[in-house]
N, C-alpha and C. Protein backbone atom coordinates (compact mmCIF):
# COMPACT_ATOMS: atom_id res chain seq x y z
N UNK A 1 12.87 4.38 -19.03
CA UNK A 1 13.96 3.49 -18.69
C UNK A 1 13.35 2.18 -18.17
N UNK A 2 13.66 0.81 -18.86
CA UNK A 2 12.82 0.01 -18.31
C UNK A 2 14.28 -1.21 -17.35
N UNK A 3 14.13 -1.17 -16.46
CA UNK A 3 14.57 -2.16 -15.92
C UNK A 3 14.47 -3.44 -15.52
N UNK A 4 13.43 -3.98 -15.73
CA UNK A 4 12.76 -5.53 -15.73
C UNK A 4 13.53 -6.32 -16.12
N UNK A 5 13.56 -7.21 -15.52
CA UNK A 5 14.14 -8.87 -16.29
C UNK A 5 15.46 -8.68 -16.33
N UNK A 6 16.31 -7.54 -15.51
CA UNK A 6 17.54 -7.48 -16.13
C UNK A 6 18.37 -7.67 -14.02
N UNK A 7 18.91 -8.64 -14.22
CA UNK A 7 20.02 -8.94 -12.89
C UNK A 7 20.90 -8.15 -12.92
N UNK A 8 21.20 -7.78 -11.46
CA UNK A 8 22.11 -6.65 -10.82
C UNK A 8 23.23 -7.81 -10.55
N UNK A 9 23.91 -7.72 -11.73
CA UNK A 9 25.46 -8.79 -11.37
C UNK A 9 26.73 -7.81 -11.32
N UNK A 10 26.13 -7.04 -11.98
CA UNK A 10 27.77 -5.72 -12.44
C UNK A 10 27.19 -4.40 -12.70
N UNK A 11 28.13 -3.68 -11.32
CA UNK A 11 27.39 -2.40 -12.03
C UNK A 11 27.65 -1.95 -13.44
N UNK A 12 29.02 -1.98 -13.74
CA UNK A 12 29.36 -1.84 -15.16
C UNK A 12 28.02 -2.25 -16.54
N UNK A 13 27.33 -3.13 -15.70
CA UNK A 13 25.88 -3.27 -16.80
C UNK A 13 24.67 -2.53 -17.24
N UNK A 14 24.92 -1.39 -16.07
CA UNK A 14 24.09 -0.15 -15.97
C UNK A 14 24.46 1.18 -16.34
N UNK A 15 23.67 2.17 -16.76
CA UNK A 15 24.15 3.03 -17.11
C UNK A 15 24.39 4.01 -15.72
N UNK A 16 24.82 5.08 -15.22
CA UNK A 16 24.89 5.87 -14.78
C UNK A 16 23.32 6.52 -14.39
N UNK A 17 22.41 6.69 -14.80
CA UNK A 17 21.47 7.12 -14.87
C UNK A 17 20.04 5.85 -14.22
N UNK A 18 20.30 4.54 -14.96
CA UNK A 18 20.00 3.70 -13.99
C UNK A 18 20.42 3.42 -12.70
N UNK A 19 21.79 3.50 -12.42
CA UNK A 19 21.82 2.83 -11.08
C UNK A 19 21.40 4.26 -10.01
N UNK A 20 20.89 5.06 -10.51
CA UNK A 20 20.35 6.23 -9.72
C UNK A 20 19.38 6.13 -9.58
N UNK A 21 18.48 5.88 -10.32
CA UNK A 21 17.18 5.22 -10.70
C UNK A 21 16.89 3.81 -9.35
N UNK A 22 18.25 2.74 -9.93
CA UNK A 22 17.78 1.73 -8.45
C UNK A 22 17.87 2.20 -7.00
N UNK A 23 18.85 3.24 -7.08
CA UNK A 23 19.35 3.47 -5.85
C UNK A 23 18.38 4.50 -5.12
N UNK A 24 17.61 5.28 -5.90
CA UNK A 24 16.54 5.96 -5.40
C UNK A 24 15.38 5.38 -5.22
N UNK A 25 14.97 4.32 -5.75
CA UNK A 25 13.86 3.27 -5.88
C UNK A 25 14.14 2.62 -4.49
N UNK A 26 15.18 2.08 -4.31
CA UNK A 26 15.67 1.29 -3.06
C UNK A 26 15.17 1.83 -1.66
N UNK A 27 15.59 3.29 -1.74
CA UNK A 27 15.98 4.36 -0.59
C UNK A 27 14.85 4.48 -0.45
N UNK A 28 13.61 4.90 -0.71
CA UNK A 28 12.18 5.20 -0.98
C UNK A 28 11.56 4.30 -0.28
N UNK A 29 11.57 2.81 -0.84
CA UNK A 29 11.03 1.56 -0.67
C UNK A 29 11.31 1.58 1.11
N UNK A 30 12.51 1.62 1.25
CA UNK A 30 13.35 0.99 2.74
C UNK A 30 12.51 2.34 3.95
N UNK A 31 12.70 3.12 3.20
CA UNK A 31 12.25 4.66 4.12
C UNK A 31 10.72 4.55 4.48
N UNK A 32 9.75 4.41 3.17
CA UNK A 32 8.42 3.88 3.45
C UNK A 32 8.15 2.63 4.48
N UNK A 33 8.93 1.76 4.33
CA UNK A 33 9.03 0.24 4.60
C UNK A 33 9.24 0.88 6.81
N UNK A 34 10.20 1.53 6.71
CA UNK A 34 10.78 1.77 7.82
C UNK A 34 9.63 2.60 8.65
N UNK A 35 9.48 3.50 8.17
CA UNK A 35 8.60 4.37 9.00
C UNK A 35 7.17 3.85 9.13
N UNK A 36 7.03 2.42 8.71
CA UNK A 36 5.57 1.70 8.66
C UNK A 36 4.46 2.51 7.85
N UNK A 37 5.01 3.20 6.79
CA UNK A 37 4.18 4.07 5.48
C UNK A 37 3.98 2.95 4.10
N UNK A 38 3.36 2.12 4.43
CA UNK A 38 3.72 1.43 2.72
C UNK A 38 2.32 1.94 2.04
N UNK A 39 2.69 1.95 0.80
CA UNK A 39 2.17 2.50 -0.20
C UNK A 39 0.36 2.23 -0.06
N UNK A 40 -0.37 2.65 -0.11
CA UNK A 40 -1.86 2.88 0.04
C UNK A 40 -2.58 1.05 -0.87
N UNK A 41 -1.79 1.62 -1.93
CA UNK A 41 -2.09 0.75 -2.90
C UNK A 41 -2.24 -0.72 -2.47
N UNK A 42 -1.02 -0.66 -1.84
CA UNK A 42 -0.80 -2.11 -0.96
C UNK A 42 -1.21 -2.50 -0.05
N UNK A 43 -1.41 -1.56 1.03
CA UNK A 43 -2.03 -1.70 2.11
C UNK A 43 -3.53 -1.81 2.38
N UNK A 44 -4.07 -1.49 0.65
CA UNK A 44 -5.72 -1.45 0.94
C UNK A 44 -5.62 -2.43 0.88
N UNK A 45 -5.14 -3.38 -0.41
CA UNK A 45 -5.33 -4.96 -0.30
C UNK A 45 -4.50 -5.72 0.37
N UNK A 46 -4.16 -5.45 1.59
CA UNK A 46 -3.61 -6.06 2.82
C UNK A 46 -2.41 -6.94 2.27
N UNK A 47 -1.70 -6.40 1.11
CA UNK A 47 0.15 -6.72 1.17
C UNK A 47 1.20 -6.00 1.61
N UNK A 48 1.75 -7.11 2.56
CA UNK A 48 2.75 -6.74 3.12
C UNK A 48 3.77 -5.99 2.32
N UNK A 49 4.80 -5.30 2.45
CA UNK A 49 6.11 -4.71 1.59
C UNK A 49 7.07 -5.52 2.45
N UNK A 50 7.19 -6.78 2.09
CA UNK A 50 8.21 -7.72 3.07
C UNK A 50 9.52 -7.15 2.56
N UNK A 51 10.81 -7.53 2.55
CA UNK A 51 12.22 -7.69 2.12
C UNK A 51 11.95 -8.53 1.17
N UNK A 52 11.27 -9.74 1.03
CA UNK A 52 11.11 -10.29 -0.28
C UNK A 52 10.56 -9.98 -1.25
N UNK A 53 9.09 -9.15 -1.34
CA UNK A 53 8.92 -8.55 -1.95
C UNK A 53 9.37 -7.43 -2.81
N UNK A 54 10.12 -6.51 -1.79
CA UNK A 54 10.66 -5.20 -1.74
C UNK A 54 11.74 -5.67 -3.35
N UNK A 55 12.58 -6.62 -2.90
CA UNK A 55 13.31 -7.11 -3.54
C UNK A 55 13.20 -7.68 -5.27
N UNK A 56 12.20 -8.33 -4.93
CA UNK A 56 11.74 -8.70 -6.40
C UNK A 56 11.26 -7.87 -7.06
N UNK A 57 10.27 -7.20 -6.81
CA UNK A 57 9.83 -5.66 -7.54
C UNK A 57 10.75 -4.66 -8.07
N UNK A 58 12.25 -4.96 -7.26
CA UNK A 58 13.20 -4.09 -7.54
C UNK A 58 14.04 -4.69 -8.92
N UNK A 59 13.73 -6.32 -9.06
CA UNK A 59 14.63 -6.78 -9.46
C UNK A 59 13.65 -7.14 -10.93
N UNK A 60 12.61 -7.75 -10.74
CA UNK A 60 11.74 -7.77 -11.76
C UNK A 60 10.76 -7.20 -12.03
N UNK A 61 9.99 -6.41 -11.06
CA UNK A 61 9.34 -4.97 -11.70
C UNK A 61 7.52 -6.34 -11.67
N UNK A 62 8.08 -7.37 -10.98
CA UNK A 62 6.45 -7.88 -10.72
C UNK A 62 6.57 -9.42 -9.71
N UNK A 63 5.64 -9.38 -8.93
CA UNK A 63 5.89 -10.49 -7.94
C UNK A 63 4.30 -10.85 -7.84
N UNK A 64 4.13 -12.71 -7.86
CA UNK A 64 2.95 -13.32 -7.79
C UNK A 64 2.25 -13.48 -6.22
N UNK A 65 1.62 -12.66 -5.99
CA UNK A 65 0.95 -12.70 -4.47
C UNK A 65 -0.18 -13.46 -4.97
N UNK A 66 -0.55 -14.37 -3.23
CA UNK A 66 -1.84 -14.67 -3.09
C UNK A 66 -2.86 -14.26 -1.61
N UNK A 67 -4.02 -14.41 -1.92
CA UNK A 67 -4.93 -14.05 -0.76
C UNK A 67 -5.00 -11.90 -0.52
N UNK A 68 -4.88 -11.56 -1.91
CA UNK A 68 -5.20 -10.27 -1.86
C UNK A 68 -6.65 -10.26 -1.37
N UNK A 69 -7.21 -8.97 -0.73
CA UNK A 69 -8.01 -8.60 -0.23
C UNK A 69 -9.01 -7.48 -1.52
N UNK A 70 -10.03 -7.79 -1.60
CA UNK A 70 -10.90 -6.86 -2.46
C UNK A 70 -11.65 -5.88 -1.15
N UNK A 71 -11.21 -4.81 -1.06
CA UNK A 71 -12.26 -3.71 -0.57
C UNK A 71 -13.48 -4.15 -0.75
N UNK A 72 -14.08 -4.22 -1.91
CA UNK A 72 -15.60 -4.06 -2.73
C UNK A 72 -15.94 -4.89 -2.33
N UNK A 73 -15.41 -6.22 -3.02
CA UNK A 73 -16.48 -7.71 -2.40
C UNK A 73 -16.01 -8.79 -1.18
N UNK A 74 -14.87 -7.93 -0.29
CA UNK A 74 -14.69 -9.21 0.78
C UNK A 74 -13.54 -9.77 0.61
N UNK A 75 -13.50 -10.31 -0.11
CA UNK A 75 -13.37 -11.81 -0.98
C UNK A 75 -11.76 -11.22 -1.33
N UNK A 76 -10.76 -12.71 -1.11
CA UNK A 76 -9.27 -12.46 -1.63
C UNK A 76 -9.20 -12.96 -3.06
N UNK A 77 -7.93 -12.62 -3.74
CA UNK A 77 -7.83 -13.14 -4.71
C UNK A 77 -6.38 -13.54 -5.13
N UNK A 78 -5.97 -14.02 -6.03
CA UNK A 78 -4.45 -14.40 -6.34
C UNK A 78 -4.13 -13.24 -7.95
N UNK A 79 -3.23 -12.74 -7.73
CA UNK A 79 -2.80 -11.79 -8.84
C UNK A 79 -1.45 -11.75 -8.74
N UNK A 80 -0.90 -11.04 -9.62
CA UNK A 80 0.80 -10.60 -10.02
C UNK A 80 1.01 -9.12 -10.05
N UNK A 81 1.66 -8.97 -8.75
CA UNK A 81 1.95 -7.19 -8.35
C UNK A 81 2.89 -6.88 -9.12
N UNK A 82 2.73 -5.32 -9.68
CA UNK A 82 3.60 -5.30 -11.10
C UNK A 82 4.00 -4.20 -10.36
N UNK A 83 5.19 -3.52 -10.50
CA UNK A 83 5.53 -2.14 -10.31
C UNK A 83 6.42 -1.64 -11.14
N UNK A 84 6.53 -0.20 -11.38
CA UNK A 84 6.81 0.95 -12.45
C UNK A 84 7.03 2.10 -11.68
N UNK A 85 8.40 2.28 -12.30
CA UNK A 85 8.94 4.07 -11.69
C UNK A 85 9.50 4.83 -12.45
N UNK A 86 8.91 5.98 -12.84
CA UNK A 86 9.28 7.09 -13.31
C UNK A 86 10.55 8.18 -12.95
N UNK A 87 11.11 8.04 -11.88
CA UNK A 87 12.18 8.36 -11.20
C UNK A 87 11.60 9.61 -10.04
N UNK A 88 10.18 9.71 -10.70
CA UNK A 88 9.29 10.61 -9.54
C UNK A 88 8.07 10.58 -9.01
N UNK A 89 7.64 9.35 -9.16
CA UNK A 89 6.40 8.42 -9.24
C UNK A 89 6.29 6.79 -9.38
N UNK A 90 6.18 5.63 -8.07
CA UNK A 90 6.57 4.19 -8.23
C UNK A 90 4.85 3.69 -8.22
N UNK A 91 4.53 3.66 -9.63
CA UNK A 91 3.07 2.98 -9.83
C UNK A 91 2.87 1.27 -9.12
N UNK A 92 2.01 0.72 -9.33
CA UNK A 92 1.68 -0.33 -8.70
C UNK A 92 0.73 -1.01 -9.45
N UNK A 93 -0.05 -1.99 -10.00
CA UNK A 93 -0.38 -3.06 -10.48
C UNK A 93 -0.95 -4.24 -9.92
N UNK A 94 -2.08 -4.44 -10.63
CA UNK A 94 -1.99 -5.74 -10.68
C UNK A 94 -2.50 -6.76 -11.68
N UNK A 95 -1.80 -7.73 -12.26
CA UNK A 95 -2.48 -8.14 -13.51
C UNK A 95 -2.86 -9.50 -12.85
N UNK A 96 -4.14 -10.06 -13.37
CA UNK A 96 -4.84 -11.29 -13.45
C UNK A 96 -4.84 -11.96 -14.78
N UNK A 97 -3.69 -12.04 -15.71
CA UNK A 97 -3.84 -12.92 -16.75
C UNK A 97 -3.25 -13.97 -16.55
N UNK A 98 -3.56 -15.00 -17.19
CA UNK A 98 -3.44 -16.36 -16.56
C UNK A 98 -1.83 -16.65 -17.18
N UNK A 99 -1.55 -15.54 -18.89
CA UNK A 99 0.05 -15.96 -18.49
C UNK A 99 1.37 -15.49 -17.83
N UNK A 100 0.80 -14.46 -17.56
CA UNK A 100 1.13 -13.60 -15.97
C UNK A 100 1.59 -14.60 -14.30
N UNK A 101 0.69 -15.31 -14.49
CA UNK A 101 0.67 -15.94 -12.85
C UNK A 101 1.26 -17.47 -13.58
């Protein structure tokens, strides 16, 4: 089920099966977010799970951060956090192509 690129104007635009999909994606996000658990992924490279973020990922499935943190060499970098959910698994991303950012 891909939800990207597509605005939450009407529920009528969703199927039944998606808006379960957002609404469990949401609940997850807010619950992690809340209990100060954010996702490993994120937290190694020192991004926040703001409300703005939270939001755009929900809405476009990728948001352009800068000043990520590399474990390995120190050193930050600028990339585009992508995210993907399976309805039992919310993957994470990050692409560095230049028509990406």
């Amino acid at each position: 089920m891909d939800l990207k690129n597509r605005d939450f104007l009407k529920i009528a635009d969703f199927t039944r099966e998606e808006l379960a999909l957002l609404l469990d994606l949401a609940a997850r996000l807010k619950a992690l977010r809340k209990a100060g658990r954010e996702p490993k992924f994120l937290t190694g490279k020192k991004i926040s799970l703001t409300k703005k973020v939270a939001a755009t990922l929900l809405k476009t499935g990728r948001i352009p951060v800068k000043g990520i943190f590399s474990e390995k060499t120190g050193k930050s970098y600028d990339a585009v956090l992508t995210m993907s959910d399976d309805g039992k698994k919310t993957l994470y991303a990050l692409d560095f192509s230049k028509e990406s950012q």
